[in-house]
Protein backbone atom coordinates (compact mmCIF):
# COMPACT_ATOMS: atom_id res chain seq x y z
CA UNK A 1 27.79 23.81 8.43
CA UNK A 2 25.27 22.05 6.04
CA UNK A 3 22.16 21.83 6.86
CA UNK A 4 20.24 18.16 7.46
CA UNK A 5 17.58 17.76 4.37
CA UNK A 6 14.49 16.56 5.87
CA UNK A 7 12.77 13.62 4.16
CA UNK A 8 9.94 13.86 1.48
CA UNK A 9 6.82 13.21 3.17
CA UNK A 10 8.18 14.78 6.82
CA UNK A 11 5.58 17.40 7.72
CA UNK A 12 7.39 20.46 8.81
CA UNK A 13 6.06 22.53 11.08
CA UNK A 14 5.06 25.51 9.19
CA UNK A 15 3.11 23.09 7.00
CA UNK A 16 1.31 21.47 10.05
CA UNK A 17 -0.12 24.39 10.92
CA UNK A 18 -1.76 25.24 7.73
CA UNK A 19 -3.26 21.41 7.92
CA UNK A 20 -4.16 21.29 11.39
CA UNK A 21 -7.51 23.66 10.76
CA UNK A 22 -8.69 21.67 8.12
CA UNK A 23 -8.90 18.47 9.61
CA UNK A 24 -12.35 16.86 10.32
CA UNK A 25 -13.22 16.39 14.42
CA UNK A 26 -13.40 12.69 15.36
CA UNK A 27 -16.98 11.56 15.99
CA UNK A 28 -17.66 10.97 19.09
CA UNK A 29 -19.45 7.86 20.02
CA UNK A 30 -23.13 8.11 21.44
CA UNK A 31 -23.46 8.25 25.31
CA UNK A 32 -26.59 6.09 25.49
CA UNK A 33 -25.02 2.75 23.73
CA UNK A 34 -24.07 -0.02 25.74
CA UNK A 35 -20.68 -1.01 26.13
CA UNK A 36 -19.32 -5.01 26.31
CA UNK A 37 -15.96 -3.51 27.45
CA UNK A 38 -15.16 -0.47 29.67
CA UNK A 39 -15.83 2.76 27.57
CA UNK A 40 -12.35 4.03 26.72
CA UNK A 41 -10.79 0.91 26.93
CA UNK A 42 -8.54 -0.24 24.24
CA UNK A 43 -6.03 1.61 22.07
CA UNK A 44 -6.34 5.39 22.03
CA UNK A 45 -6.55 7.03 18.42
CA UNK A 46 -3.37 8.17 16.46
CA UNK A 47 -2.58 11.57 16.18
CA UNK A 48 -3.42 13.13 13.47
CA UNK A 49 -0.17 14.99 12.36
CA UNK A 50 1.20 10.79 12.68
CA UNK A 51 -1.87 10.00 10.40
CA UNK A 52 -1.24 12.57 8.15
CA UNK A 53 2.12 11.93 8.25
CA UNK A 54 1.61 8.24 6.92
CA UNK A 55 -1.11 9.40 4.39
CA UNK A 56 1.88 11.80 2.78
CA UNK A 57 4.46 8.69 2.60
CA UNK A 58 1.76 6.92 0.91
CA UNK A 59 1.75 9.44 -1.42
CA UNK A 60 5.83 10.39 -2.25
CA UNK A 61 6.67 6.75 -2.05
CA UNK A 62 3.93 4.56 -4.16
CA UNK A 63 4.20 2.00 -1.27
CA UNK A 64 1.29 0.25 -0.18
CA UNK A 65 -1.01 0.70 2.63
CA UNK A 66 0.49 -2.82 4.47
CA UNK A 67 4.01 -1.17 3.56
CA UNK A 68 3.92 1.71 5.99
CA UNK A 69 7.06 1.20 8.14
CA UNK A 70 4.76 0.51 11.68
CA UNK A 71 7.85 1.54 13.66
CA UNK A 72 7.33 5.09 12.97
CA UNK A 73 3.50 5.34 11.54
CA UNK A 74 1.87 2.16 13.66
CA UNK A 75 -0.70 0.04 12.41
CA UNK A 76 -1.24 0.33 8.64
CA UNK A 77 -5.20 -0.13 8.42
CA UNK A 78 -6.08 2.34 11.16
CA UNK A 79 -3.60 5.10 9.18
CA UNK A 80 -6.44 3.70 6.24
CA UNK A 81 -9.60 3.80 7.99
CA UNK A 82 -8.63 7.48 9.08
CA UNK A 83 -7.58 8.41 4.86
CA UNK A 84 -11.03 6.72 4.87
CA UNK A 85 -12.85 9.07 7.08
CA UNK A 86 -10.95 12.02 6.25
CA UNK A 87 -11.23 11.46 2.33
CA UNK A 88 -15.36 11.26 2.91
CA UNK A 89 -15.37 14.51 4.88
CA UNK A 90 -14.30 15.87 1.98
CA UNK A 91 -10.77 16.89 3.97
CA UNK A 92 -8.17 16.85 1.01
CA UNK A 93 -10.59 18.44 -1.41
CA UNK A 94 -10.32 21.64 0.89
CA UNK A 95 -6.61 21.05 1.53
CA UNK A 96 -6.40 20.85 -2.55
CA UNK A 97 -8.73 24.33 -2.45
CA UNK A 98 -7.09 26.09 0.34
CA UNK A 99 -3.57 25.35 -1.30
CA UNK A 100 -4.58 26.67 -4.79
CA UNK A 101 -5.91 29.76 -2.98
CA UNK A 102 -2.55 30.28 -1.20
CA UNK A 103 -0.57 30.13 -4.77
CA UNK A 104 -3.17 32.31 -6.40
CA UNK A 105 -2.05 35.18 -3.70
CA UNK A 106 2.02 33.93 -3.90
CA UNK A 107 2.04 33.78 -7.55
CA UNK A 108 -0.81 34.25 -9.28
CA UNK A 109 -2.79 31.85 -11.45
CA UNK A 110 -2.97 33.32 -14.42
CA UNK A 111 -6.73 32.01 -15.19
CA UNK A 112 -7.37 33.70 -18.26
CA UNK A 113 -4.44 31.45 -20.46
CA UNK A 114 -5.53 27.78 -19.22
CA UNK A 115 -5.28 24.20 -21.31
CA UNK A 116 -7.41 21.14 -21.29
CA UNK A 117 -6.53 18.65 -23.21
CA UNK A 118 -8.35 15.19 -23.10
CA UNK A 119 -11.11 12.74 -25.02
CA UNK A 120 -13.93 11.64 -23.22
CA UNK A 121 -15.35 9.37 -26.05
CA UNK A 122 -13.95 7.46 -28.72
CA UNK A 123 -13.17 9.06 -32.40
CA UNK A 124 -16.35 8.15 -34.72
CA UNK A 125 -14.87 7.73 -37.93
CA UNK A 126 -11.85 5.93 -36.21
CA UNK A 127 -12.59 2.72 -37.55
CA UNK A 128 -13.57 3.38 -41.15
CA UNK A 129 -9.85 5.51 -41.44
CA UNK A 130 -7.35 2.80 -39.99
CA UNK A 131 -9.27 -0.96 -40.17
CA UNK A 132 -10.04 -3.79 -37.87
CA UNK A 133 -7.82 -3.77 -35.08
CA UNK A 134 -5.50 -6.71 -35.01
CA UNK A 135 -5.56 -7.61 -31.41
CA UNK A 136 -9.18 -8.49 -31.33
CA UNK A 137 -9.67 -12.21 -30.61
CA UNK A 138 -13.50 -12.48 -31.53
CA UNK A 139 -12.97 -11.69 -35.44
CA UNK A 140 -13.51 -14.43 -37.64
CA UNK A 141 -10.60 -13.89 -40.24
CA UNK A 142 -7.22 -16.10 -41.55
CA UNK A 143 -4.14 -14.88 -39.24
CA UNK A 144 -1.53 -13.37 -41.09
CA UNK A 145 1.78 -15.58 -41.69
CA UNK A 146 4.53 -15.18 -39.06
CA UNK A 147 7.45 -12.88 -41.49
CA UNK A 148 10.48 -15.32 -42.02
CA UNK A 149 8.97 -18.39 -41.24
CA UNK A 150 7.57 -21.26 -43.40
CA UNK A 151 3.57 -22.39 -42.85
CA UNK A 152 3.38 -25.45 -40.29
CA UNK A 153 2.33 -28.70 -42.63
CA UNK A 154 2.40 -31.95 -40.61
CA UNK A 155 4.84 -34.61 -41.77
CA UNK A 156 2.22 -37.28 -42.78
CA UNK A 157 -1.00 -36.43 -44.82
CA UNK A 158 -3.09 -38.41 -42.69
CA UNK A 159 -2.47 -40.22 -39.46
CA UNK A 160 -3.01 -44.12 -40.29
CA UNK A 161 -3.21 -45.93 -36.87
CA UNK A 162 -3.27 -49.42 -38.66
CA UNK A 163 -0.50 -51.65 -38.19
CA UNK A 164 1.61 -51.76 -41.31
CA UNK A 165 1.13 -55.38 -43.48
C-alpha cells in the first residue's frame, strides 16, 4: 500500500521537535499596567508549531503574507507579527546554525574546499573598455536610426496657418 506524501511545508513531527527548543518565550506583559479590558481577554495566541507552520508555506510557496489560506493558518498578520518577533530574536539565524551543525555531523562539510563567488563594487575600467551605455536617458547625444526604417520628415516644410488666396 503506498504511502500518503505529506505536503511541502507540513512540519513532521521529528522536525518539530528539533524546532520546538529554539523558539523564543513570548513576553509576558507587565503586572503593574492598567488594563481598559479584562486582562486575558481577547483572542489567545497561536501556537507556535501553527505559526511556524505558516512561516514554512510562506517560504515553499512564494505566496504572500495576506495569501495564507486562514482556514488552516488563521489570521495572516498575527502569523507576521510573530515572523516579526521571532526573526528579531534572532530565532532562524540559530535554526540556520543548529541545522548546519546537524549536517556537519551527518555528512560532513568539507570546509577546507569552499567557493565564493560575487562583486561587491563595480569594475573600474568598465567604462573606458565597452562605452556609454545606451539605456541612459540623461546623455546628450543624436539617437541612433531605427534599422529598416526611413527618418520621420513631416509632409509640409513649414506649417502656413494662412488661408490660401
Amino acid at each position: 500500500m503506498a504511502r500518503k506524501r505529506a505536503e511541502s511545508w507540513v512540519v513532521t513531527d521529528e522536525f518539530w521537535s528539533r524546532v520546538e527548543p529554539l523558539i523564543p518565550q513570548q513576553a509576558s506583559r507587565p503586572k503593574d499596567r492598567e488594563y481598559q479590558r479584562k486582562p486575558g481577554a481577547g483572542r489567545p495566541p497561536k501556537a507556535p508549531r501553527q505559526v511556524f507552520e505558516a512561516i514554512v508555506y510562506v517560504l515553499r510557496t512564494g505566496c504572500q503574507w495576506k495569501a495564507l489560506p486562514a482556514e488552516r493558518f488563521g489570521s495572516a498578520s498575527a502569523v507576521h507579527q510573530r515572523f516579526m518577533e521571532w526573526t528579531k530574536a534572532g530565532f532562524f539565524e540559530q535554526l540556520w546554525k543548529s541545522g548546519l551543525a546537524e549536517y556537519d555531523e551527518m555528512e560532513g562539510i568539507a570546509w577546507r574546499w569552499q567557493s565564493i563567488d560575487g562583486s561587491m563594487f563595480k569594475a573600474p575600467l568598465a567604462q573606458e573598455e565597452v562605452g556609454p551605455n545606451p539605456t541612459d536617458r540623461g546623455k546628450k547625444r543624436q539617437q541612433a536610426p531605427s534599422a529598416g526604417r526611413r527618418t520621420w520628415r513631416p509632409v509640409v516644410d513649414r506649417r502656413d496657418r494662412r488661408p490660401s488666396p
